[in-house]
Each structure stands twice: as structure tokens, then as C-alpha cells.
Protein backbone atom coordinates (compact mmCIF):
# COMPACT_ATOMS: atom_id res chain seq x y z
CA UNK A 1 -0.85 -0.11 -12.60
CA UNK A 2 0.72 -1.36 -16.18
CA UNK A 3 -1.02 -4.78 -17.23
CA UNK A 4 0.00 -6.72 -20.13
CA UNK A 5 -3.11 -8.65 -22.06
CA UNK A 6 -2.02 -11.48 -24.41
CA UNK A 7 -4.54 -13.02 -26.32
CA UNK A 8 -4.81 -13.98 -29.67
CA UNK A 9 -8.58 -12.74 -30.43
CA UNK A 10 -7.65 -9.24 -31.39
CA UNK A 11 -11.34 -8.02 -30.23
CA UNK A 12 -10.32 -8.19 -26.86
CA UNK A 13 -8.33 -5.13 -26.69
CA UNK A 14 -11.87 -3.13 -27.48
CA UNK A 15 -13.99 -6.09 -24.88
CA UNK A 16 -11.08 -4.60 -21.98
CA UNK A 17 -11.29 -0.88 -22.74
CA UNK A 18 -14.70 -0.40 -22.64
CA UNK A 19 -14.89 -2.99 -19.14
CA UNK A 20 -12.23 -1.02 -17.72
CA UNK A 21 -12.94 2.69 -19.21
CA UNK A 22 -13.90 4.35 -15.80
CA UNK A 23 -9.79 2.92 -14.53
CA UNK A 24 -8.09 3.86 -17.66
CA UNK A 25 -9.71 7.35 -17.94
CA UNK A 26 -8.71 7.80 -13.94
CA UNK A 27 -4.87 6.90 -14.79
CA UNK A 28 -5.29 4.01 -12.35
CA UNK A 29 -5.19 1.51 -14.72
CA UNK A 30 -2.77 1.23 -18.31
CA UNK A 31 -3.39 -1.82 -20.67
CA UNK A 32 -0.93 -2.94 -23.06
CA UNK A 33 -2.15 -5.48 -25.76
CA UNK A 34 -0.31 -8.07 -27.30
CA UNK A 35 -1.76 -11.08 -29.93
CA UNK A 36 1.08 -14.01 -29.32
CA UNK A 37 2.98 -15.14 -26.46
CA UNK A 38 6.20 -14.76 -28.70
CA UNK A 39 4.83 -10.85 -28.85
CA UNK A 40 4.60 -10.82 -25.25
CA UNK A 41 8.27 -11.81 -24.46
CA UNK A 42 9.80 -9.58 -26.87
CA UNK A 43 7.91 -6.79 -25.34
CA UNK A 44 8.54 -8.49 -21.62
CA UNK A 45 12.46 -8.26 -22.45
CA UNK A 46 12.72 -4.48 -24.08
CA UNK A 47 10.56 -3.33 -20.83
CA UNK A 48 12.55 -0.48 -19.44
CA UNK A 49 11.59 0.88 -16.61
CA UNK A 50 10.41 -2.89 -15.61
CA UNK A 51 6.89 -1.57 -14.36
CA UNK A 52 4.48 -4.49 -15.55
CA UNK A 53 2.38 -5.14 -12.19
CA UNK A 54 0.07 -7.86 -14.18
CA UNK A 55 0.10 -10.46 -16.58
CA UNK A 56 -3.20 -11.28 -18.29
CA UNK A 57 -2.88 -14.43 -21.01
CA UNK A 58 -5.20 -16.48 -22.80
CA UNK A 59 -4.23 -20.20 -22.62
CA UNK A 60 -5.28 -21.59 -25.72
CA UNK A 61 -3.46 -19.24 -28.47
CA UNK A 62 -1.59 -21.19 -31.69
CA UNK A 63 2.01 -21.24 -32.05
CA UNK A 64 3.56 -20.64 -28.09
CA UNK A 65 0.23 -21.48 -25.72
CA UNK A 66 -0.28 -19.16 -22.71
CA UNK A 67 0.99 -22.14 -20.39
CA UNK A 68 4.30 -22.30 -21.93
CA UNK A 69 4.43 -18.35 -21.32
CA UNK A 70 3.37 -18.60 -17.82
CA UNK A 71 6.20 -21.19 -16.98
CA UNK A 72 9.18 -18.92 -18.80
CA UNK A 73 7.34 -15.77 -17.23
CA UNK A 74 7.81 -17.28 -13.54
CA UNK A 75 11.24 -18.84 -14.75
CA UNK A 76 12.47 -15.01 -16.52
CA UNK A 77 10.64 -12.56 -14.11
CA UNK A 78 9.55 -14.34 -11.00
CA UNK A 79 7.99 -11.26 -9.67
CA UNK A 80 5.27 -10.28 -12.11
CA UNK A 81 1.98 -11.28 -11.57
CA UNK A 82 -0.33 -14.05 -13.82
CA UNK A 83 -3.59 -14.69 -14.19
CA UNK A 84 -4.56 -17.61 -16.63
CA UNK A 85 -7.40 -17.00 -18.73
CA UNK A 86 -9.52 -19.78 -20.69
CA UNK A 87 -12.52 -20.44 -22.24
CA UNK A 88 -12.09 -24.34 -21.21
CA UNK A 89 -12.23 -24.22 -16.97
CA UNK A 90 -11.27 -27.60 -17.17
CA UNK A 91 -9.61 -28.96 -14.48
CA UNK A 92 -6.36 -30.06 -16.07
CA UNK A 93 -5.61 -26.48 -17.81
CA UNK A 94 -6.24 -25.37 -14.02
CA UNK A 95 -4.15 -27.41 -12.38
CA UNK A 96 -1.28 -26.79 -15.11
CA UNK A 97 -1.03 -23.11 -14.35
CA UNK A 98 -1.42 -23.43 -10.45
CA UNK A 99 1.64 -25.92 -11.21
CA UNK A 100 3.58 -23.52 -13.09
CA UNK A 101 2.66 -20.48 -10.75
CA UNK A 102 0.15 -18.94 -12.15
CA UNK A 103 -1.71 -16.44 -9.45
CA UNK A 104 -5.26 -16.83 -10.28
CA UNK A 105 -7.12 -18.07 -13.32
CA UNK A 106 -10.28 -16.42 -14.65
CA UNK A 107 -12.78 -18.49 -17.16
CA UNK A 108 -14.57 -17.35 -20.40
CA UNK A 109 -16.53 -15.09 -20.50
CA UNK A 110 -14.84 -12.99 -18.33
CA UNK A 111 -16.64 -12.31 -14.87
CA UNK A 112 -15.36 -8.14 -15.33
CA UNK A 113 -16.66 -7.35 -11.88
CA UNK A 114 -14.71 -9.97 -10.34
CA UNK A 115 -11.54 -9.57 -12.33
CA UNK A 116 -11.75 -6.17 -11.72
CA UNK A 117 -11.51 -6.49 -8.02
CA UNK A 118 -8.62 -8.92 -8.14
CA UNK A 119 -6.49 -6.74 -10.16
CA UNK A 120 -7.03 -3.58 -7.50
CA UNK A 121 -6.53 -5.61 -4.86
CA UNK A 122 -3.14 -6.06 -6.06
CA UNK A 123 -2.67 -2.37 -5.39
CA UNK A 124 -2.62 -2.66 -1.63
């Protein structure tokens, strides 16, 4: 399963591949990391084969936040996946993404157990 990661905190990329190590040495799981939401459409819209299962993005990033890449997401590719991800599980960021689609939304610091469940759940 190809998931896309979009955060701006570049040690995330190392935080996911040791979490996930067991998956990604298996072949069962393949992480692609970007640092913007701007980075993550450009790469969204060059994707050929279209085989991105998963969308994982950080809300607050600068520039583009990962709400206004949620809503084009479900606007440009209504099929993929999203799961919000904040440090703030405030209600109003909450209710935003369930408003613009998002499928689940997963609070800081990351519950790995749980969000790894989730995302292999979405293989059956």
C-alpha cells in the first residue's frame, strides 16, 4: 500500500520508518515523504500509475495548511484516502476536516499502534 506523508517537520520521515519498519521491510507498506502541501500536489499530479491508497498530512504547516490540501485533495482525487494529523485536537480543526472529507484524524503524538491498525484495515 503507497502512502503519502506531508508534514513540514522533516524528522518525521525517520519517527515513520522506524514505527513502521517491520511493514516496510515486508513490502506491505511504501512511504513517500513530502515537507509542503504545494510538494504534495505536484507529486499528487505527476503520479503515474495513480496508486496512492493513503494520504497522511499535518494540519498546521506554513504557506498551504493541510486543510486547504485536504479540501483540493477530495475536490482533485475524490478517491484517495485522508487522515488529518495535528498536534492541536481541538475541536474546530476536527470538525474542519470531517467537513471537508477528511477520513479519520489522528492527534500528536501519534498513537502508532492505533494508526497502524487503521491504515491495514484499509487493505480489506
Amino acid at each position: 500500500m503507497k502512502i503519502l506523508v506531508v508534514d513540514d517537520e522533516r524528522d518525521v520521515e525517520a519517527l515513520f520508518r522506524q514505527r513502521f519498519r517491520k511493514e516496510l521491510k515486508a513490502g506491505e507498506l511504501d512511504f513517500k515523504f513530502v515537507f509542503s502541501a504545494e510538494e504534495a500536489l505536484e507529486y499528487l499530479r505527476q503520479l503515474s500509475p495513480f496508486d496512492l491508497v493513503l494520504v497522511l498530512s499535518d494540519i498546521n504547516m506554513p504557506g498551504m495548511t493541510g486543510l486547504e490540501l485536504l479540501k483540493i485533495i477530495k475536490n482533485q482525487f475524490p478517491h484517495l484516502q485522508v487522515f488529518m494529523i495535528s498536534a492541536y485536537g481541538d475541536d474546530d480543526n476536527h470538525n474542519t476536516a470531517k467537513t471537508y472529507g477528511a477520513d479519520d484524524f489522528v492527534t500528536k503524538p501519534v498513537d502508532f499502534t492505533n494508526l497502524r491498525n487503521k491504515i491495514l484495515s484499509l487493505q480489506k
